[in-house]
Protein backbone atom coordinates (compact mmCIF):
# COMPACT_ATOMS: atom_id res chain seq x y z
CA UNK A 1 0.00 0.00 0.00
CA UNK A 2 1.28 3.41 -1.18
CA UNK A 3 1.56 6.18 2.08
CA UNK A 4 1.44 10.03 1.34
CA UNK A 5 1.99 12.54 4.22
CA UNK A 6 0.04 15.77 4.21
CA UNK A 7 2.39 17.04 6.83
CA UNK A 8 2.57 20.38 7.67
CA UNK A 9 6.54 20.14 7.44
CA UNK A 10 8.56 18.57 6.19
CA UNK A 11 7.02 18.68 2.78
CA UNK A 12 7.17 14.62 0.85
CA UNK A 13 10.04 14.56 -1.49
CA UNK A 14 9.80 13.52 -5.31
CA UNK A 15 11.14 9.58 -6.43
CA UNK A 16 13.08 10.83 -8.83
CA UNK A 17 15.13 13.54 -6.20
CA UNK A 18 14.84 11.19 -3.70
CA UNK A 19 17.27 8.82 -5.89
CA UNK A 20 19.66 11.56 -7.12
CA UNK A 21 20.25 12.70 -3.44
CA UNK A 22 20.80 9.13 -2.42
CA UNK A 23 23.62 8.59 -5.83
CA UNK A 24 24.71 11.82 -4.10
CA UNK A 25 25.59 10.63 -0.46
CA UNK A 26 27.29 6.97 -2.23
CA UNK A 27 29.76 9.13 -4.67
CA UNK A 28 29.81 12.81 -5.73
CA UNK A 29 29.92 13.05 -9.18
CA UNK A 30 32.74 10.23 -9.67
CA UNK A 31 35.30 12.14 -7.00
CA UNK A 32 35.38 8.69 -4.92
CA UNK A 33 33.68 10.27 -1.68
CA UNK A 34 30.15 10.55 -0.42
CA UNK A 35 28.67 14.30 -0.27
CA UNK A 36 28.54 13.63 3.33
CA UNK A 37 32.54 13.97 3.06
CA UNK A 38 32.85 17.01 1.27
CA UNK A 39 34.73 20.07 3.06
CA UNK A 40 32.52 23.06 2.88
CA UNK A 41 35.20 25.23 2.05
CA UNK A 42 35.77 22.75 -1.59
CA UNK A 43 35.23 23.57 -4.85
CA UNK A 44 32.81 20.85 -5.08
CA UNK A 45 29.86 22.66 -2.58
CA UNK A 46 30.68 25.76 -3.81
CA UNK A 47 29.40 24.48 -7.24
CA UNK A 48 26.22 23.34 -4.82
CA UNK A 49 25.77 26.77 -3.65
CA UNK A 50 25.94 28.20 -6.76
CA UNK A 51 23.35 25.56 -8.69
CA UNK A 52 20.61 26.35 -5.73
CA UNK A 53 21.61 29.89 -5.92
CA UNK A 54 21.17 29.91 -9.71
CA UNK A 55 17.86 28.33 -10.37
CA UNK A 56 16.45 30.16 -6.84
CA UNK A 57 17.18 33.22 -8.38
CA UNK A 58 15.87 32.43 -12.02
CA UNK A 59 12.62 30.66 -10.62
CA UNK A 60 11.57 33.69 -8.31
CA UNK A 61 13.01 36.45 -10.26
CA UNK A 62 15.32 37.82 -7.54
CA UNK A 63 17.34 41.01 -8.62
CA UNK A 64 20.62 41.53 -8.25
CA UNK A 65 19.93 44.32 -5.54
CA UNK A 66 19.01 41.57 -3.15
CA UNK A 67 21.54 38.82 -1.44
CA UNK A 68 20.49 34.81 -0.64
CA UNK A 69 21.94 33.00 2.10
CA UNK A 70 21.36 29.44 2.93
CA UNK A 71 21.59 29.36 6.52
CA UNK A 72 21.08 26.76 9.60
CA UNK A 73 18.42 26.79 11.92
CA UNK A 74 14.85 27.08 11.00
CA UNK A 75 12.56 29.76 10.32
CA UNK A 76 11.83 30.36 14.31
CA UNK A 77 15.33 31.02 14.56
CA UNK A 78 14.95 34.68 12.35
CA UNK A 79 12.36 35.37 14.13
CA UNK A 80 15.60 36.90 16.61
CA UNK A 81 17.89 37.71 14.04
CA UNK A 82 15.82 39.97 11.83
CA UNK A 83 15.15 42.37 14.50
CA UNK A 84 19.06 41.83 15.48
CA UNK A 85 20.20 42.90 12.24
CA UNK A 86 17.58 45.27 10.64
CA UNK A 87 16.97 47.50 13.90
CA UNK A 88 19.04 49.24 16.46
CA UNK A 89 18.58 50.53 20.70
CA UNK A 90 15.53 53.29 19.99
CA UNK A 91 14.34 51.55 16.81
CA UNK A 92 10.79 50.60 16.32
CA UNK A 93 9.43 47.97 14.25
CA UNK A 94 5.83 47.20 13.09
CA UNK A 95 4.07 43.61 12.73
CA UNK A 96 1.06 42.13 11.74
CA UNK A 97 -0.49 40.09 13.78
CA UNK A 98 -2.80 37.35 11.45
CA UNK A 99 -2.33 34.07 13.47
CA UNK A 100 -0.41 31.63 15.49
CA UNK A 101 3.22 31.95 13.71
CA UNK A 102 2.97 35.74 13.18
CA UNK A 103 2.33 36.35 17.27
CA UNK A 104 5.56 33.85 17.89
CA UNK A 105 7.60 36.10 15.85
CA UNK A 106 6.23 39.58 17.89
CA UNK A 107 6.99 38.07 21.25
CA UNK A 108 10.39 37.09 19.88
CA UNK A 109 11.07 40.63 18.37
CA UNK A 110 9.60 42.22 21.58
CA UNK A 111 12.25 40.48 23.80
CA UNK A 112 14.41 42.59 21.35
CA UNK A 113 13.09 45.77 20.51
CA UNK A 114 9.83 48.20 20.43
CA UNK A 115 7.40 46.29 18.65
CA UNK A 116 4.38 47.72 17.43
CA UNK A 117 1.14 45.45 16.26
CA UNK A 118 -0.08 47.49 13.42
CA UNK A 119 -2.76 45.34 12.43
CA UNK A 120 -4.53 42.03 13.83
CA UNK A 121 -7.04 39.85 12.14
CA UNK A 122 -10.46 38.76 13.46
CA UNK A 123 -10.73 34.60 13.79
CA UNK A 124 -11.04 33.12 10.27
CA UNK A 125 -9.05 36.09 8.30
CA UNK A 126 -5.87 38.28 8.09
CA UNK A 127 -6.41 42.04 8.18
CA UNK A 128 -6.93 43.89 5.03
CA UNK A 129 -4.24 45.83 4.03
CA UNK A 130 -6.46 49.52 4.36
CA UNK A 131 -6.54 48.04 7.73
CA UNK A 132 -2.35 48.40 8.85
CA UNK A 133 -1.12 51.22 10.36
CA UNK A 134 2.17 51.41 8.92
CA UNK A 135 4.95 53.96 10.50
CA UNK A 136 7.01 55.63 8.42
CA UNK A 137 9.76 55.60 11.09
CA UNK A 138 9.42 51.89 11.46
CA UNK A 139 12.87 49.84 10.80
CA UNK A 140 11.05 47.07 8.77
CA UNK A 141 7.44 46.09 8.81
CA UNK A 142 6.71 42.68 9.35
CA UNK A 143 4.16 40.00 8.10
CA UNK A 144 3.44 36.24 7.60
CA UNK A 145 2.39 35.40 4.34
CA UNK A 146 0.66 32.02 5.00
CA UNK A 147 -0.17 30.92 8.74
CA UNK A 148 -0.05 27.13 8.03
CA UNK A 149 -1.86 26.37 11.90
CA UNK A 150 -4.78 28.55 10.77
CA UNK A 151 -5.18 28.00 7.61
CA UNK A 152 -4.94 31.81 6.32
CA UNK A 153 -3.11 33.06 3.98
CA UNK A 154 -2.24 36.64 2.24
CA UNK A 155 -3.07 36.32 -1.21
CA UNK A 156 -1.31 39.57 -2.77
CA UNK A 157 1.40 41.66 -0.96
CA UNK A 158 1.08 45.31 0.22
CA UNK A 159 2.40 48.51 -1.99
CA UNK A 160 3.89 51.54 -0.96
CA UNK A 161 5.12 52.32 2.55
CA UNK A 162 8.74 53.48 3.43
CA UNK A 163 9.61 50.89 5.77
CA UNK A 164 11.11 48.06 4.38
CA UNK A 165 8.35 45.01 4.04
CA UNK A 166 9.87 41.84 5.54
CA UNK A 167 8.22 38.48 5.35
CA UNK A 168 8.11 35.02 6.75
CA UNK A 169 6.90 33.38 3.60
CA UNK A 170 7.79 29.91 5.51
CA UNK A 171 4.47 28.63 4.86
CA UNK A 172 4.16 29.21 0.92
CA UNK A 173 7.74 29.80 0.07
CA UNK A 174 7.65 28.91 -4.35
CA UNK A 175 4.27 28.45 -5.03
CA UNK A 176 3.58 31.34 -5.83
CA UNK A 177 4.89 34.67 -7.55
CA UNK A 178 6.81 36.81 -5.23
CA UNK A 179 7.45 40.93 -6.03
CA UNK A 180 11.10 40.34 -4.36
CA UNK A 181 12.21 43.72 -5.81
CA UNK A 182 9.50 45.46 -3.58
CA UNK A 183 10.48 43.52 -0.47
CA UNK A 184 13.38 44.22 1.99
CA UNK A 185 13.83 40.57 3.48
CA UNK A 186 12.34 37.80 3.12
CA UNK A 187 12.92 33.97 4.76
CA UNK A 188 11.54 30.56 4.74
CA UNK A 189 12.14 27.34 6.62
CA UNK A 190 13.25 25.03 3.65
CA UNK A 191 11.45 21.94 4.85
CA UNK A 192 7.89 23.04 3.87
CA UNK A 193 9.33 23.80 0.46
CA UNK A 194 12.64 22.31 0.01
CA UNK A 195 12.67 18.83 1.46
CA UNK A 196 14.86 18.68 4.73
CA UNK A 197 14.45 20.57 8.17
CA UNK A 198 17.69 22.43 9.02
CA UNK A 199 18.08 24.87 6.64
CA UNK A 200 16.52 28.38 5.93
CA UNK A 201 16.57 30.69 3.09
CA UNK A 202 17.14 34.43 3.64
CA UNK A 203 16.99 36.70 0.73
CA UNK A 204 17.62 40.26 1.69
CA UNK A 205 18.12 43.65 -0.27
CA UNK A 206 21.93 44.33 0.13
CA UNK A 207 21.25 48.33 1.32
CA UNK A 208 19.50 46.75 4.68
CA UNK A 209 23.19 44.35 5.63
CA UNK A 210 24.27 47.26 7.57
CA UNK A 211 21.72 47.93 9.94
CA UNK A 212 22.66 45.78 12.53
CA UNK A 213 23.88 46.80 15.82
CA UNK A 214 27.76 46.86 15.23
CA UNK A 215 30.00 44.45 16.48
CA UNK A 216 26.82 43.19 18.69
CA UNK A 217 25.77 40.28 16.55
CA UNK A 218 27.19 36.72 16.47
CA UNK A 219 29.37 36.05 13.40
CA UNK A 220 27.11 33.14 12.21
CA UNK A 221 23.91 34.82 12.85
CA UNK A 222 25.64 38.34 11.14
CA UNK A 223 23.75 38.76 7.63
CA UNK A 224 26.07 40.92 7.03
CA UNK A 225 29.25 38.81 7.87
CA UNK A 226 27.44 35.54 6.53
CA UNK A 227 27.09 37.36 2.89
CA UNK A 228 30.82 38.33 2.73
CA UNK A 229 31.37 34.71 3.36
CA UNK A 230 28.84 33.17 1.01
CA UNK A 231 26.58 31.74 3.72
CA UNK A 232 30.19 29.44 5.32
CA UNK A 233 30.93 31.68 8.33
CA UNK A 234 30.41 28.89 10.05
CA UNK A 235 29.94 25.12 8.46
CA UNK A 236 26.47 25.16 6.88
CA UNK A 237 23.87 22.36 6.84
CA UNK A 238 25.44 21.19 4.00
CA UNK A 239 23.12 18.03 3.04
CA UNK A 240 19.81 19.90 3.52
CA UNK A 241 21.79 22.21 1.31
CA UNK A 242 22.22 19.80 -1.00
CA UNK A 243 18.87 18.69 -1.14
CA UNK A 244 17.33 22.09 -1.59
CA UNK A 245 19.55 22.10 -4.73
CA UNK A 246 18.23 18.91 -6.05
CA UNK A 247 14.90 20.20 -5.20
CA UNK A 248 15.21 23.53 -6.71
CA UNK A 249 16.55 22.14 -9.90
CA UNK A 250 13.13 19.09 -10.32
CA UNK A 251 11.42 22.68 -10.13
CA UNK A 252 12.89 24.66 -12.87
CA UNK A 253 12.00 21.18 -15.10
CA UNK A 254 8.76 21.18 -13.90
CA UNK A 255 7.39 23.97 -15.27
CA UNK A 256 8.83 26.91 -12.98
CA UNK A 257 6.61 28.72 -10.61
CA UNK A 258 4.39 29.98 -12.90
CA UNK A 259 3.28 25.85 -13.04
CA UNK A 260 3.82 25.08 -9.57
CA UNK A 261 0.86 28.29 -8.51
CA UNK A 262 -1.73 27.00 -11.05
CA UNK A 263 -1.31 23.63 -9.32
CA UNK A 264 -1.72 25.06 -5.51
CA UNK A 265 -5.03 27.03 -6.95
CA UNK A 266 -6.69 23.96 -8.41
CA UNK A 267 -5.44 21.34 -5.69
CA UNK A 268 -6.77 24.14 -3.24
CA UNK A 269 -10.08 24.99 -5.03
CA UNK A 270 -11.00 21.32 -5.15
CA UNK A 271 -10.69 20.36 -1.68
CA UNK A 272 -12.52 23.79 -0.30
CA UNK A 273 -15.34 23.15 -3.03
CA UNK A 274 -15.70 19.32 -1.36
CA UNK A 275 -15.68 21.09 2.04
CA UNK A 276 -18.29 24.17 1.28
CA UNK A 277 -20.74 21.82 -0.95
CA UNK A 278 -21.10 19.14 1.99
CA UNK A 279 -23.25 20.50 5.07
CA UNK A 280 -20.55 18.16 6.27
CA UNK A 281 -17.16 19.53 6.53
CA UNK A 282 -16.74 23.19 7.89
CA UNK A 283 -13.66 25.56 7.09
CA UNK A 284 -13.83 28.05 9.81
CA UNK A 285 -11.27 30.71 6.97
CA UNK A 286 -12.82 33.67 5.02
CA UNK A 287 -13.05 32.70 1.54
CA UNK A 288 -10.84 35.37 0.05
CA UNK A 289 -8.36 34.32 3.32
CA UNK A 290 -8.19 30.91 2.78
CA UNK A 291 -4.55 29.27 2.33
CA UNK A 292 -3.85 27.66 -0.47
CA UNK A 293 -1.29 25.20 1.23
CA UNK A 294 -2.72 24.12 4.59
CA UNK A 295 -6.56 23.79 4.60
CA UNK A 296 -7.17 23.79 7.72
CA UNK A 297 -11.29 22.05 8.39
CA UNK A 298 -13.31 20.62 10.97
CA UNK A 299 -16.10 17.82 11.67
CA UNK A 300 -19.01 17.83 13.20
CA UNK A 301 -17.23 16.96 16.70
CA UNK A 302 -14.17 15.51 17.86
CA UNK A 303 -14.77 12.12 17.74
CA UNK A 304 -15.12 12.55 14.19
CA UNK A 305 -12.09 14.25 13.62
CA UNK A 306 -10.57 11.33 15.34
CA UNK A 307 -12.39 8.90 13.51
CA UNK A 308 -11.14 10.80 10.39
CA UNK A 309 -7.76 10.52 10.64
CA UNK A 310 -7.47 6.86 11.71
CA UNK A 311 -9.69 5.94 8.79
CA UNK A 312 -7.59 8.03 6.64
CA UNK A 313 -3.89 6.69 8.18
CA UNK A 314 -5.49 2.88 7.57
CA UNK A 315 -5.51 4.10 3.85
CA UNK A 316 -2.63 5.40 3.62
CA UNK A 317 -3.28 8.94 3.95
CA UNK A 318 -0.83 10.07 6.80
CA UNK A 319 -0.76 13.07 9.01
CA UNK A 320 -4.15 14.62 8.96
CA UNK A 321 -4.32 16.34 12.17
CA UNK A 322 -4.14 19.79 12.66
CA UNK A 323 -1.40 21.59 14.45
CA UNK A 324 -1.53 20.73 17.92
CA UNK A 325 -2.15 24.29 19.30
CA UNK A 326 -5.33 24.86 16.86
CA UNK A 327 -6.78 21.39 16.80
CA UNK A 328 -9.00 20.51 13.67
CA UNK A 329 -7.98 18.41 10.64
CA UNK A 330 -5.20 19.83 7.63
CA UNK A 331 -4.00 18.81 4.82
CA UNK A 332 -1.10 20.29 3.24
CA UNK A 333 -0.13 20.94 -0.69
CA UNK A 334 3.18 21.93 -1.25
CA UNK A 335 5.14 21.31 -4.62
CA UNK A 336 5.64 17.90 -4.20
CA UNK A 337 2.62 16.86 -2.53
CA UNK A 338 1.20 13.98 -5.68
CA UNK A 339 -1.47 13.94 -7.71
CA UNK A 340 -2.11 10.42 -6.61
CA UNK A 341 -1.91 11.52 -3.12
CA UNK A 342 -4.60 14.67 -3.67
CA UNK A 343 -6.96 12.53 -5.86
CA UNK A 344 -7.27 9.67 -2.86
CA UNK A 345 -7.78 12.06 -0.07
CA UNK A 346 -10.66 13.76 -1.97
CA UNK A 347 -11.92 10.60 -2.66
CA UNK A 348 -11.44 9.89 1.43
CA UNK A 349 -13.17 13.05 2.25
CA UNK A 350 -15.76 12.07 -0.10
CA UNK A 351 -16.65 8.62 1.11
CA UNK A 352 -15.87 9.04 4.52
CA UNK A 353 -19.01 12.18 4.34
CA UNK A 354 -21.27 9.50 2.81
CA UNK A 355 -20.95 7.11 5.84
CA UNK A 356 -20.50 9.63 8.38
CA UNK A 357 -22.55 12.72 7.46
């Protein structure tokens, strides 16, 4: 029996990168030693860094204005070092609060600096963009683009403001277009997106490297240092590095972004029209706030929901259950997520409402 994960993280990786990475750690490339064994400092990760780099860059349009470092830790981890590096003692910065991962990163960034909460959304929706009070004076303004325990998600990204726009796009990080020139930072977690936990992406406009508090920082958690040094101030998590790469490249063959957003709409569209058509199934979201990567929905009552996702693990169909701070069921779409494994769960949901409902 074939098992799919609709994990919230770490997203499933493809057969076909699955078996490149694994030639990968046996030999690399015909040098006689496992990519586990390569220095970081070598030629031969330096021609990793530069593949990811490459087809990161050409698949999201990033300019040259703006930096990418491949850094370790996860995404909670900048949650500290943006405000370390973009804002200094009497700084301000503004956030939006729209859900559980956005109010992690304000009491982070409050342990830090003055934060203010420009905006909050109401249960079931992120706050309209008319609705932020942005400050001018701010050192960054900060948002999450997809809350993947709520199920909400920002579907275009604010204009205007003088404040540089920083964003944990985490959650949704390449499916979807991203205006990178208009943004000042932006990170992501690489296991939702990129196939191993470990790693994050940072892209960051170059102008913003020398806001930090001089000489305060950490050398490995220094933006500024870690771009002089090509992300290897310290050694970086080289295989989820390596990964990412292999990932990044089955992406530019598979059609680019441009294919991977028209996927996450229709996957999306499906499930929600399952959920909204069955007097069955309820999706506590807004419509026009709905995520297109974690929908997040509920049963009747609990029992249900438990029933649910044993049913659906007997099938096959693992890791149903919403985050464990919102409750609910979720089922996540990212990239990689299979056909196969989308059609069966709708069939699931289906069936499962005609015996239950």
């Amino acid at each position: 029996m074939k098992r799919f994960s609709f994990a919230a993280g770490p997203c499933p990786i493809p057969p076909e990168v699955k078996k490149q990475v694994a030639e990968d750690v046996r030999e690399w490339k015909g040098c006689g030693v496992s990519a586990l064994e390569l220095p970081f400092t070598g030629d031969e990760f330096a021609e990793i860094l530069e593949s990811a780099e490459s087809d990161l860059r050409s698949l999201i349009e990033i300019p040259r204005s703006h930096k990418i470092l491949f850094l370790q830790g996860g995404a909670t981890a900048q949650f500290a070092l943006v405000p370390m590096n973009l804002a200094r003692v009497g700084w301000h910065c503004d956030y939006v609060e729209s859900g559980y991962w956005s109010r992690r990163a304000i009491e982070e960034a409050a342990s830090w600096w003055d934060v203010r909460v420009i905006a909050s959304g109401a249960a079931g929706r992120v706050p309209n963009f008319d609705e932020w009070r942005r400050n001018s004076d701010a050192a960054y303004c900060h948002f999450t683009s997809n809350e993947s325990a709520d199920g909400l998600q920002f579907h275009e990204f604010p204009q205007g403001g003088k404040a540089p726009l920083v964003v944990d796009m985490t959650g949704d990080f390449l499916t979807r277009p991203i205006p990178v020139e208009q943004l000042g930072l932006v990170y992501a977690s690489a296991l939702k997106s990129l196939g191993a936990s470990g790693l994050t992406i940072v892209i960051v406009r170059a102008d913003l490297l020398v806001r930090g508090s001089s000489g305060g920082i950490p050398a490995p958690f220094d933006l500024a240092r870690q771009t002089a040094a090509r992300s290897k101030v310290n050694t970086p998590p080289m295989l989820a590095i390596l990964v990412a790469a292999r990932m990044l490249r089955w992406l530019v063959e598979g059609g680019g972004i441009s294919t991977a957003f028209l996927r996450s709409q229709e996957r999306s569209a499906n499930l929600y029209s399952i959920i909204d058509g069955s007097g069955f199934y309820r999706c506590d979201a807004a419509p026009d706030a709905r995520s297109r990567v974690n929908v997040c929905f509920r049963l009747p009552d609990p029992e249900l929901e438990e029933s649910f996702a044993h049913e659906a693990e007997a099938l096959g169909l693992l890791h149903l259950r919403g985050h464990k701070r919102v409750g609910g069921l979720r089922a996540s779409f990212y990239n990689s997520t299979a056909d196969e494994a989308v059609d069966g769960l709708l069939e699931f949901m289906t069936n499962f409402m005609r015996r239950n409902g």
